[in-house]
PDB file of N, CA and C in Angstrom:
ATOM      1  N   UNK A   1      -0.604   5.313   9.285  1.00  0.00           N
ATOM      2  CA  UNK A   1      -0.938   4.739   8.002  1.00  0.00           C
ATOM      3  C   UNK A   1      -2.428   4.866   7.675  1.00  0.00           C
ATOM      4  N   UNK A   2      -3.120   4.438   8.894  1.00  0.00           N
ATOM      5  CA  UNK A   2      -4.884   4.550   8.116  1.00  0.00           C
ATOM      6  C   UNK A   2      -5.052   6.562   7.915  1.00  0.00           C
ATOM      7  N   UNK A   3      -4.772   6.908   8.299  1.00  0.00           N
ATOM      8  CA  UNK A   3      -4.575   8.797   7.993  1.00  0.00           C
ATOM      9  C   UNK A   3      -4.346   8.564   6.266  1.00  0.00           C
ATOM     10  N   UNK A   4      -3.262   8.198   5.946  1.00  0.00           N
ATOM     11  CA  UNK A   4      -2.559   8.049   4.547  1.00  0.00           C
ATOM     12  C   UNK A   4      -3.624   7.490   3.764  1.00  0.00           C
ATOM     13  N   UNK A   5      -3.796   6.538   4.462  1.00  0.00           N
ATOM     14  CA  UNK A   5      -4.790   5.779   3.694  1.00  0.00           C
ATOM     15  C   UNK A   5      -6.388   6.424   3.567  1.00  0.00           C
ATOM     16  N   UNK A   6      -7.004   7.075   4.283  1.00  0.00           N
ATOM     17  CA  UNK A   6      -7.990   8.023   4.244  1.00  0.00           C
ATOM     18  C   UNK A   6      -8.032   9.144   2.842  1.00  0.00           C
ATOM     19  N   UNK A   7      -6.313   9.557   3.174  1.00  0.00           N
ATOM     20  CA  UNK A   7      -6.063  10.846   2.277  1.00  0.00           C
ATOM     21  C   UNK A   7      -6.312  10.356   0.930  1.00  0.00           C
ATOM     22  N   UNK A   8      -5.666   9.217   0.866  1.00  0.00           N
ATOM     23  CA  UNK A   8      -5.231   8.609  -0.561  1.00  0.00           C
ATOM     24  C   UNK A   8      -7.089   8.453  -1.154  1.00  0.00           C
ATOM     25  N   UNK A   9      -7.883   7.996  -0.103  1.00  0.00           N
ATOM     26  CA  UNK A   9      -9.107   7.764  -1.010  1.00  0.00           C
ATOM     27  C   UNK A   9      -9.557   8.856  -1.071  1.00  0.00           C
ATOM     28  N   UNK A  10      -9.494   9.718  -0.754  1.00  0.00           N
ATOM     29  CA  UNK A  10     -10.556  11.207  -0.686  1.00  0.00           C
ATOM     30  C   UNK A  10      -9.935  12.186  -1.623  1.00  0.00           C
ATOM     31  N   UNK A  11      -8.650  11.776  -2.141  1.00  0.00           N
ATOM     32  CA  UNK A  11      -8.013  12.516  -3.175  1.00  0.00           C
ATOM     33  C   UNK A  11      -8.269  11.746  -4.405  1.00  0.00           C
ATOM     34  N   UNK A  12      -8.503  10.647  -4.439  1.00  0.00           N
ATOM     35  CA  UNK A  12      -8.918   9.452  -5.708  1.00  0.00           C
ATOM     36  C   UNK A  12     -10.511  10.296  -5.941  1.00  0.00           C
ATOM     37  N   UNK A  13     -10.969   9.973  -4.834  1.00  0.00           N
ATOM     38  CA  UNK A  13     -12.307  10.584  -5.098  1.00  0.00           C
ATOM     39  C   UNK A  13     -12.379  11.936  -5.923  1.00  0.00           C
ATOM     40  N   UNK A  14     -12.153  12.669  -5.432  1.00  0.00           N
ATOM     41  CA  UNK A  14     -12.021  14.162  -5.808  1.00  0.00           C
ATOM     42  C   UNK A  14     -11.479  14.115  -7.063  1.00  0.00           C
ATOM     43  N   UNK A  15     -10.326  13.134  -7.142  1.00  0.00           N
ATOM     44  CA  UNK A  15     -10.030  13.606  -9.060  1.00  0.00           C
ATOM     45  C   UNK A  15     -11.412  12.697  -9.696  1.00  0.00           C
ATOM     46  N   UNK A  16     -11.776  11.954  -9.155  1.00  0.00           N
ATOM     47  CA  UNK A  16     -12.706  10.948 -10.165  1.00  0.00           C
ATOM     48  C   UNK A  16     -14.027  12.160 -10.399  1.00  0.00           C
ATOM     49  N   UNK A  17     -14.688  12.565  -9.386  1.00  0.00           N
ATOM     50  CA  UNK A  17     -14.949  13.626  -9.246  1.00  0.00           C
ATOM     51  C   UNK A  17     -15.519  14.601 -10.259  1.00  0.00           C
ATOM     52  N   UNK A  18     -13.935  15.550 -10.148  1.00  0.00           N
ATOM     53  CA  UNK A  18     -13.638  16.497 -11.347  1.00  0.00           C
ATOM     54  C   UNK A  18     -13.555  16.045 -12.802  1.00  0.00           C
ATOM     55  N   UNK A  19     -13.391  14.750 -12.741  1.00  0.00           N
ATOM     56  CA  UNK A  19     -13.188  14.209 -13.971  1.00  0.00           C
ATOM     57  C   UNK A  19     -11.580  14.071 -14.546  1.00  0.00           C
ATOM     58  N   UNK A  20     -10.729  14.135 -13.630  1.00  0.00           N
ATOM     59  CA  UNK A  20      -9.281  14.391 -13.816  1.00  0.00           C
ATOM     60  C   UNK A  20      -8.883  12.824 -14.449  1.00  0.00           C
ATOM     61  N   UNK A  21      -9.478  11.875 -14.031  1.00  0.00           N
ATOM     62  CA  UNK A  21      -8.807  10.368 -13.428  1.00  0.00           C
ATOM     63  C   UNK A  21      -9.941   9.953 -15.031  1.00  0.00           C
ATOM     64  N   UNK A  22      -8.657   9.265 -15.610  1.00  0.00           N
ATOM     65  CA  UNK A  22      -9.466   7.965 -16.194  1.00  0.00           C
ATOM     66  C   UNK A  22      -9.424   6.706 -16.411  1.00  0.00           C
ATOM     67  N   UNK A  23      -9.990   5.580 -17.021  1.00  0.00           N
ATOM     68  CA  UNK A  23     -10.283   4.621 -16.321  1.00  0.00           C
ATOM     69  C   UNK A  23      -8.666   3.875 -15.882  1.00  0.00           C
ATOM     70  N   UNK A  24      -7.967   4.101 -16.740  1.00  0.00           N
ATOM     71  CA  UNK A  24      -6.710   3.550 -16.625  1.00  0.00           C
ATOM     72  C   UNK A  24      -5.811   4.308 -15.502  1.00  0.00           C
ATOM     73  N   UNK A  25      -5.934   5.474 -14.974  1.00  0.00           N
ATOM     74  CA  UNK A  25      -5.336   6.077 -14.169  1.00  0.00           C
ATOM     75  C   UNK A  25      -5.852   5.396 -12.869  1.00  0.00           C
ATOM     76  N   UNK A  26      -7.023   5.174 -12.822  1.00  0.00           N
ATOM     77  CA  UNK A  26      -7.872   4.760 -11.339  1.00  0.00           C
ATOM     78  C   UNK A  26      -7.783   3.192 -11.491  1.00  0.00           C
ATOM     79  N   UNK A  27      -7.284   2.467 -12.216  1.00  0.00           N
ATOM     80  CA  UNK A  27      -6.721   1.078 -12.207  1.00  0.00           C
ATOM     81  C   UNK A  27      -5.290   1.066 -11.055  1.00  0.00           C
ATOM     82  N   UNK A  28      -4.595   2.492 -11.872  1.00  0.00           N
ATOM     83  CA  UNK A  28      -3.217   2.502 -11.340  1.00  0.00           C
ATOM     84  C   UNK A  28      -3.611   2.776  -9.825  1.00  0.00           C
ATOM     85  N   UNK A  29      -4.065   3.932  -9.405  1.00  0.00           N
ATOM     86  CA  UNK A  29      -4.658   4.234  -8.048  1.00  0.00           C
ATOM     87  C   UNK A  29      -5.091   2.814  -7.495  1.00  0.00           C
ATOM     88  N   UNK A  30      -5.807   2.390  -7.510  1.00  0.00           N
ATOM     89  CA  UNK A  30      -6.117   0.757  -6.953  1.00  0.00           C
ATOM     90  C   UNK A  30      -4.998   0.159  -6.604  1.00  0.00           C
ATOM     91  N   UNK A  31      -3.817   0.078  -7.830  1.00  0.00           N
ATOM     92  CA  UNK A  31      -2.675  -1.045  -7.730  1.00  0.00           C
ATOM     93  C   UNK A  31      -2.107  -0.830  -6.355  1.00  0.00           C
ATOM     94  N   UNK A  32      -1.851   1.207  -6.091  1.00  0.00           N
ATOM     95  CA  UNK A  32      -1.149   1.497  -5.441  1.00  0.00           C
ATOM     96  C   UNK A  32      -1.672   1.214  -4.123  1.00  0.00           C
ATOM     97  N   UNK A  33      -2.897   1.497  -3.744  1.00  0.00           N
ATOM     98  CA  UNK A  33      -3.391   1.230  -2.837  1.00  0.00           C
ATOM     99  C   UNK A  33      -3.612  -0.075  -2.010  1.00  0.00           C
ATOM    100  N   UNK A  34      -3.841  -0.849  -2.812  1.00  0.00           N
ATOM    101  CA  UNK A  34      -3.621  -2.393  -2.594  1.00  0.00           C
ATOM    102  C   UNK A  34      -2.551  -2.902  -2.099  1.00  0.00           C
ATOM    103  N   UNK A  35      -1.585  -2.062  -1.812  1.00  0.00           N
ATOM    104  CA  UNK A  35      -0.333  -2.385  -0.679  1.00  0.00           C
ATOM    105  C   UNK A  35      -0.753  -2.050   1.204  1.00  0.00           C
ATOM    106  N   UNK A  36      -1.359  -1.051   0.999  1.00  0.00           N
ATOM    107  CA  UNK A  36      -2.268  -0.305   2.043  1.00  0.00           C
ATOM    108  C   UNK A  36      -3.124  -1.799   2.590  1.00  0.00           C
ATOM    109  N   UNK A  37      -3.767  -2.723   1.956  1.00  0.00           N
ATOM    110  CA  UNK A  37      -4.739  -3.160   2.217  1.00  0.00           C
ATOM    111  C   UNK A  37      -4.956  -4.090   3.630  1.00  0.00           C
ATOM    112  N   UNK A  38      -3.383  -4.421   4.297  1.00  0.00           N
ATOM    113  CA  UNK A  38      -3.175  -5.142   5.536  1.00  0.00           C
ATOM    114  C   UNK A  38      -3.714  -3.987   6.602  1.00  0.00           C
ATOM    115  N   UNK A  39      -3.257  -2.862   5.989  1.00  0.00           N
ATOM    116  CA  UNK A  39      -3.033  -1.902   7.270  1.00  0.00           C
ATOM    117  C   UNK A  39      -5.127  -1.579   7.549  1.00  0.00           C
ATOM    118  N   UNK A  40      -5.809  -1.931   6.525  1.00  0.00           N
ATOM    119  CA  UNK A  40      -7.340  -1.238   6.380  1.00  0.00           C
ATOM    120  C   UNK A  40      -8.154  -2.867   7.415  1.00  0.00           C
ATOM    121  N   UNK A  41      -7.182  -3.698   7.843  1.00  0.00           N
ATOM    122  CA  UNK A  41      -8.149  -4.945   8.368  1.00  0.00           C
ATOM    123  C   UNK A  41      -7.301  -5.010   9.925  1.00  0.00           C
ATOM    124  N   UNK A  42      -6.242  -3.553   9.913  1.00  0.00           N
ATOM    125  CA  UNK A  42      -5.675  -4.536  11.279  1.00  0.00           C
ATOM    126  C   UNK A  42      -6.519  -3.841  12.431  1.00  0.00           C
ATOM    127  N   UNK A  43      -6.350  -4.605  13.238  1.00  0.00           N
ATOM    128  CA  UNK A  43      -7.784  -4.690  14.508  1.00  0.00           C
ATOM    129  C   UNK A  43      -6.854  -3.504  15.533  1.00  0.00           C
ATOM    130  N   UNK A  44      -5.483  -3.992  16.015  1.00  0.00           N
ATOM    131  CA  UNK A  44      -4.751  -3.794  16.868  1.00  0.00           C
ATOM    132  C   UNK A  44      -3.150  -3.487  16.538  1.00  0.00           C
ATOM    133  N   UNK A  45      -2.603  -2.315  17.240  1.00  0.00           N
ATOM    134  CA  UNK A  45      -1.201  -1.806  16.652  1.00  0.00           C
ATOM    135  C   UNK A  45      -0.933  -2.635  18.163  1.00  0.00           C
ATOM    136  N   UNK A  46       0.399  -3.474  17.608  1.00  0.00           N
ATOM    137  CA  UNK A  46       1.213  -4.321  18.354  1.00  0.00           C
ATOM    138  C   UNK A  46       2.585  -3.621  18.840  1.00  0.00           C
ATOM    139  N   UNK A  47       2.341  -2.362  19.524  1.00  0.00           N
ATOM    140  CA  UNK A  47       3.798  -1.938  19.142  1.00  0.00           C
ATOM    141  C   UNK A  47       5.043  -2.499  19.926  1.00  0.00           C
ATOM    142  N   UNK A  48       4.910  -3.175  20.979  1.00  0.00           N
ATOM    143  CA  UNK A  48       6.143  -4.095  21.705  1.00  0.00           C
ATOM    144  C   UNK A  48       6.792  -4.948  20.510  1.00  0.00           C
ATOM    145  N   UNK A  49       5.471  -5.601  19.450  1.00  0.00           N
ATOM    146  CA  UNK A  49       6.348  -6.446  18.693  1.00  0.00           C
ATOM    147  C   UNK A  49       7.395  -5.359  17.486  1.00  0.00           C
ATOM    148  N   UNK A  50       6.488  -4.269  16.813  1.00  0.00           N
ATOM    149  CA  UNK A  50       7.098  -3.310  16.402  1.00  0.00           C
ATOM    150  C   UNK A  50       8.573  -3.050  16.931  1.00  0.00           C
ATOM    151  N   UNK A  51       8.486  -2.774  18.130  1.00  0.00           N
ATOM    152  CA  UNK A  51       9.385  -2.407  18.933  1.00  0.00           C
ATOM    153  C   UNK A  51      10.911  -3.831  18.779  1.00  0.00           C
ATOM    154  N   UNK A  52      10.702  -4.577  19.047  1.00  0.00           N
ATOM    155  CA  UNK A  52      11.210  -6.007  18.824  1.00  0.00           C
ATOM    156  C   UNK A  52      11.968  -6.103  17.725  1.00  0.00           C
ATOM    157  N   UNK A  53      10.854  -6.342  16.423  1.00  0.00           N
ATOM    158  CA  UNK A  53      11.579  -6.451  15.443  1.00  0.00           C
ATOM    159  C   UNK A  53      12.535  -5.462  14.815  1.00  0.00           C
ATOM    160  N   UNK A  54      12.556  -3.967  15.523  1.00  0.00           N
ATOM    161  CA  UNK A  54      13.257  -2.572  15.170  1.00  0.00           C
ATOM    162  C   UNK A  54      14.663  -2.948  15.494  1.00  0.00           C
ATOM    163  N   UNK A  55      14.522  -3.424  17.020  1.00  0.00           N
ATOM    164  CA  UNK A  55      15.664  -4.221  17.911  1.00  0.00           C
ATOM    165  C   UNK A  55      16.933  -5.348  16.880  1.00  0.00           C
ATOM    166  N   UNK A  56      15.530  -6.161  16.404  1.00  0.00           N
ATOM    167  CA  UNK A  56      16.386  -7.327  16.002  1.00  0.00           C
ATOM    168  C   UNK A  56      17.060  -6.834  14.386  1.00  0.00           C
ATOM    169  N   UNK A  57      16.022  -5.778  13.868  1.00  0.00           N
ATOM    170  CA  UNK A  57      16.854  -5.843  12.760  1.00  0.00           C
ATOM    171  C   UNK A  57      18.595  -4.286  12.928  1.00  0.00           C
ATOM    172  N   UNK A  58      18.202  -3.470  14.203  1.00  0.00           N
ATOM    173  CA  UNK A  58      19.354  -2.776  14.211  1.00  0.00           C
ATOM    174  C   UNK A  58      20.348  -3.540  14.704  1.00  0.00           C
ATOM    175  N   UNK A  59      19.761  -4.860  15.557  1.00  0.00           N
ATOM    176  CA  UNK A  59      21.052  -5.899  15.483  1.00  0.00           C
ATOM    177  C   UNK A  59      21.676  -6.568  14.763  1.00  0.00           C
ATOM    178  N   UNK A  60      20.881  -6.877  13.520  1.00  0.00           N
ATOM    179  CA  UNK A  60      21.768  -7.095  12.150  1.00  0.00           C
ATOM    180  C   UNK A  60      20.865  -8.575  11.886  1.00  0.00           C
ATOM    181  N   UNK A  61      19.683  -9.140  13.014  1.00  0.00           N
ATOM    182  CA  UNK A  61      19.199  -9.923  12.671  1.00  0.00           C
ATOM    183  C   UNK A  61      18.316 -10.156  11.577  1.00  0.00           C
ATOM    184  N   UNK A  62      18.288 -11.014  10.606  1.00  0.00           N
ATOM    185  CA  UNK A  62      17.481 -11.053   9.454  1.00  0.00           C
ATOM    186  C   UNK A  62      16.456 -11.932   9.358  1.00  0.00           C
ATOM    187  N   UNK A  63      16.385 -12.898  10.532  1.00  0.00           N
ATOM    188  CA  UNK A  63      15.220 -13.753  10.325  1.00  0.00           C
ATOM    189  C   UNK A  63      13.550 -13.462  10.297  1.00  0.00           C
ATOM    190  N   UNK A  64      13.853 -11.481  11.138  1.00  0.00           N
ATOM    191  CA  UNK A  64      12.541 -11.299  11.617  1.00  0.00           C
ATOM    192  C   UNK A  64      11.434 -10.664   9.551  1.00  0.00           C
ATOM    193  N   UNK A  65      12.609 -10.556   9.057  1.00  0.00           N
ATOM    194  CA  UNK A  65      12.000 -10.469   7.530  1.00  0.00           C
ATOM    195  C   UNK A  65      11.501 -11.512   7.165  1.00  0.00           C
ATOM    196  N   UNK A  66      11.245 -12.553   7.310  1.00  0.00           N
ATOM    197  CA  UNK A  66      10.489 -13.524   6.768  1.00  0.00           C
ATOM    198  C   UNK A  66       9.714 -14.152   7.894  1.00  0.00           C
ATOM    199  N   UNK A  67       9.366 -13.712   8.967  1.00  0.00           N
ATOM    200  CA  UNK A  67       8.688 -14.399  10.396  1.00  0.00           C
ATOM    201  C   UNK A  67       7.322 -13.685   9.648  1.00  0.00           C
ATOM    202  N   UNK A  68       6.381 -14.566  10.068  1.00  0.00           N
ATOM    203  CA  UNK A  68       4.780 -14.679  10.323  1.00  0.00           C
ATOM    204  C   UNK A  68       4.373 -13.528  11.508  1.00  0.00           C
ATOM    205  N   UNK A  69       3.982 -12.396  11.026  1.00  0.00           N
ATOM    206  CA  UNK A  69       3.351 -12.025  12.545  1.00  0.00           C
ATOM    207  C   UNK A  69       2.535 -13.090  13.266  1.00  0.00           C
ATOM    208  N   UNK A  70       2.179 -12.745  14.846  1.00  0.00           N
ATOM    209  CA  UNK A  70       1.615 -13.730  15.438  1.00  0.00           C
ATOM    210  C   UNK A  70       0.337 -12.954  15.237  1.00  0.00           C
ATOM    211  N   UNK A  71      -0.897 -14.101  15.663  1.00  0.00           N
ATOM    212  CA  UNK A  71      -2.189 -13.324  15.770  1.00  0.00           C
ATOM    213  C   UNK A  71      -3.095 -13.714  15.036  1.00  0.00           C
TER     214      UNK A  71
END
């Protein structure tokens, strides 16, 4: 994800740039990006819990959709 997230700004850039992007297009770019924004503060990939919740939801469990990561 931070790769994606790299690409995504360096291609924002580049149209802003060229002049491709205007102001309302680079509003939209923001919106999209702003989903990205957990993944740009996380310290540490947890992947056992990853791993876990993959578990619980191919078991059909649904509680792990609304659980709090820990941390």
């Amino acid at each position: 994800m931070p790769g994606e997230i790299r690409l995504s700004l360096l291609q924002m850039a580049e149209e802003i740039e060229a002049g491709d992007l205007d102001l309302e297009a680079i509003r939209d770019q923001v919106e999209s990006l702003e989903s990205l924004r957990p993944w740009l503060s996380l310290e540490q990939f947890d992947r056992r819990s990853v791993n876990q919740r993959l578990r619980d939801y191919a078991e059909g469990e649904r509680q792990w959709l609304f659980a709090q990561p820990e941390g």
